[in-house]
Protein backbone atom coordinates (compact mmCIF):
# COMPACT_ATOMS: atom_id res chain seq x y z
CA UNK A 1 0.00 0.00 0.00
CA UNK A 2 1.56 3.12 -1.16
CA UNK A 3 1.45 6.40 1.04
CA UNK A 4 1.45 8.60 -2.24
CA UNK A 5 -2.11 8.23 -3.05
CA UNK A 6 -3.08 8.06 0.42
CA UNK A 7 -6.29 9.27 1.28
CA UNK A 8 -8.29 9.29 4.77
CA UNK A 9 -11.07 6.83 4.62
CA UNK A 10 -14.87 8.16 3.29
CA UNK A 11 -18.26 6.63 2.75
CA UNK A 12 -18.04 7.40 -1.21
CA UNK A 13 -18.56 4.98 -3.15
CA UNK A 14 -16.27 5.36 -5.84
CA UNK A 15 -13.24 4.90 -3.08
CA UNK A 16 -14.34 1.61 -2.57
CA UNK A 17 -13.55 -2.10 -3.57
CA UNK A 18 -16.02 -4.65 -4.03
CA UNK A 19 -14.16 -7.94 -3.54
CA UNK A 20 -15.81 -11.15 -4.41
CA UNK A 21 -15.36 -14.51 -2.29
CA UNK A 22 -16.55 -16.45 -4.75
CA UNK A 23 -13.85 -18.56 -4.14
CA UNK A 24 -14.47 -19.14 -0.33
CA UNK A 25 -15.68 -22.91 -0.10
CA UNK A 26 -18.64 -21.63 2.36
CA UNK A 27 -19.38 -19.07 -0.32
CA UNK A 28 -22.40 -20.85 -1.44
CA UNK A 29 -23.65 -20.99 2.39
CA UNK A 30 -24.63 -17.38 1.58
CA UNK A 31 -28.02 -17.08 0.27
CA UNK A 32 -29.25 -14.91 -1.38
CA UNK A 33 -25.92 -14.40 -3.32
CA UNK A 34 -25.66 -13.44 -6.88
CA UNK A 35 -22.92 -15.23 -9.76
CA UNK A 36 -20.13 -13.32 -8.36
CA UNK A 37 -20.71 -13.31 -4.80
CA UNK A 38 -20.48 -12.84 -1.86
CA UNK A 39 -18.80 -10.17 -1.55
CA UNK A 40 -17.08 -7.71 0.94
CA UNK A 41 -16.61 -3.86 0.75
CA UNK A 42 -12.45 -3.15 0.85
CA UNK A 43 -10.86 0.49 1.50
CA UNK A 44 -7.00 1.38 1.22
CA UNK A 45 -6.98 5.09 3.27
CA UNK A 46 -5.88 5.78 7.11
CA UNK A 47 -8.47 6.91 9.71
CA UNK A 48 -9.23 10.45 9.60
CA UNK A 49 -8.82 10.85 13.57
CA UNK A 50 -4.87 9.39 13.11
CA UNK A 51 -3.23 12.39 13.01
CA UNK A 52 0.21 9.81 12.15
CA UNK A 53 -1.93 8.58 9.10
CA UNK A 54 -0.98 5.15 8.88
CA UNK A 55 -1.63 3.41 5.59
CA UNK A 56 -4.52 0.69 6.37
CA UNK A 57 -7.16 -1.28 4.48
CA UNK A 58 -10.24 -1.16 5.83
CA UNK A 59 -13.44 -3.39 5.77
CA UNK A 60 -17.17 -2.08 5.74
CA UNK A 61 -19.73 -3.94 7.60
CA UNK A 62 -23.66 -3.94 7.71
CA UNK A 63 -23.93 -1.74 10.19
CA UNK A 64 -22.40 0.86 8.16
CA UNK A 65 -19.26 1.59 10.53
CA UNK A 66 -15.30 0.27 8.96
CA UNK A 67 -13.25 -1.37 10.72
CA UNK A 68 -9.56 -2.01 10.09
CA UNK A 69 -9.03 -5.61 7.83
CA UNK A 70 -6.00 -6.62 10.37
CA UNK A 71 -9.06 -6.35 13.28
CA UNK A 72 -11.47 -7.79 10.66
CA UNK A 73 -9.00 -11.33 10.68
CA UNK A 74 -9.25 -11.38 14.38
CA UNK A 75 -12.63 -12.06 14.53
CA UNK A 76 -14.39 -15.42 15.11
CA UNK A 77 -15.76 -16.70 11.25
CA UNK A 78 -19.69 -16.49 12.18
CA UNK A 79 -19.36 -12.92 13.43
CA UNK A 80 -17.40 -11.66 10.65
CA UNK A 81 -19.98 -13.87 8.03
CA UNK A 82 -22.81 -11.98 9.83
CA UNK A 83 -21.78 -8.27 10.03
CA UNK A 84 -19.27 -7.65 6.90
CA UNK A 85 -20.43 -10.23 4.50
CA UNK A 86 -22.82 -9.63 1.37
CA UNK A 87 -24.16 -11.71 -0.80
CA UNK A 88 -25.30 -9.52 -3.80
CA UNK A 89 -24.13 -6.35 -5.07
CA UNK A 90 -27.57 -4.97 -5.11
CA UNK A 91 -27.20 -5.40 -1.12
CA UNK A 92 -24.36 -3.68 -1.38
CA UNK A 93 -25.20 -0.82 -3.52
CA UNK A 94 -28.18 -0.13 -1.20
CA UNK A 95 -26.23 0.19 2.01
CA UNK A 96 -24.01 2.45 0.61
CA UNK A 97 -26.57 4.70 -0.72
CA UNK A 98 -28.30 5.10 3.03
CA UNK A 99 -24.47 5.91 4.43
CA UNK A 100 -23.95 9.24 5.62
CA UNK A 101 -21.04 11.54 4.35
CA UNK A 102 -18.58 10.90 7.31
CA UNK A 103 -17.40 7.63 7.53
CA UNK A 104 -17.91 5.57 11.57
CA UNK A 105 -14.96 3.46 12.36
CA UNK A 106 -14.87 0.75 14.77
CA UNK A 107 -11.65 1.07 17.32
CA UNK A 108 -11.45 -2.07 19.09
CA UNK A 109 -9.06 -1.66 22.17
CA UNK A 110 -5.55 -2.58 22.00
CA UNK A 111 -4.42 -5.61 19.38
CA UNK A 112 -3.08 -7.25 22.78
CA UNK A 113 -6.84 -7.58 23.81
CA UNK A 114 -8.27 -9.17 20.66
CA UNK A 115 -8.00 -13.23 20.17
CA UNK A 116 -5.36 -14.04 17.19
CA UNK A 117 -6.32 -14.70 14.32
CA UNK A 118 -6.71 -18.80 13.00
CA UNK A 119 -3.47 -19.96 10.60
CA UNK A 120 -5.90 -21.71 8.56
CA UNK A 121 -8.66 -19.07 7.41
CA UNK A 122 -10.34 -19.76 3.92
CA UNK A 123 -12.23 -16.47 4.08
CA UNK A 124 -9.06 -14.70 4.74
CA UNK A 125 -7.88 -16.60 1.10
CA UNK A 126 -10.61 -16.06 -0.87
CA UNK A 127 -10.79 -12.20 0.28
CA UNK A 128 -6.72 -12.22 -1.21
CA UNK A 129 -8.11 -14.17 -3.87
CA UNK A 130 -10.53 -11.55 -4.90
CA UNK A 131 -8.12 -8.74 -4.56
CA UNK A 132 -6.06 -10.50 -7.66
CA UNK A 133 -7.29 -8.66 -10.94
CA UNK A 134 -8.70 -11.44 -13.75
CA UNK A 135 -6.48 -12.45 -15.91
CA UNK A 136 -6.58 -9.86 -18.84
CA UNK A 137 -7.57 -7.14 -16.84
CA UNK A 138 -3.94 -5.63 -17.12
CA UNK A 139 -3.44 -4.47 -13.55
């Protein structure tokens, strides 16, 4: 993640990355879910209250707040599943339109407090997975 294009994190839509798990083997646990999904909503930026503005990805969840990926793998599977996981981009695509302009981020306490994330973590793959441009897409 480059600090050049750096920006602090917003609620617009066009700064965000719809990643599909398509290739998560619960994937098709997730009903309703269109051909591509499910899907999560990805954002390269810092935190507008980090005044050091450290380069993070973030992760936007249901109830409309972010919440930094590297807290996002932390969390146990089903709570994850439930709060940041879509199924169709029309799902998506409506939550985004009833955000409002400033973006809420989640600040769990200190890393030290929250459990470690599992070595073996399939979402965690397929959400790298989707990340990878297709083949032909030219970067």
């Amino acid at each position: 993640m480059s600090n050049i294009n750096l920006r602090n994190l917003t609620n617009d839509f066009m700064s965000v990355r719809l990643v599909s798990l398509a290739s998560w083997q619960s994937a098709k646990e997730i009903v309703p879910r269109d051909h591509a999904g499910p899907y999560v909503i990805l954002q390269e930026g810092y935190d507008p209250q980090d005044f050091s503005m450290r380069a993070d990805e973030f992760v936007l969840g249901r109830s409309g707040k972010w919440l930094s990926l590297s807290y996002f793998y932390k969390m146990p599977i089903p709570e994850r599943r439930a709060e940041f996981v879509f199924g169709t981009a029309a799902e998506v695509m409506k939550m985004m339109a009833d955000l409002p302009p400033s973006p809420q981020i989640i600040r769990p306490g200190s890393p030290a407090e929250q459990a470690s994330a599992t070595s073996a973590d399939e979402m965690a793959e397929a959400i790298q997975a989707g990340r990878k441009p297709p083949p032909g897409a030219g970067g």
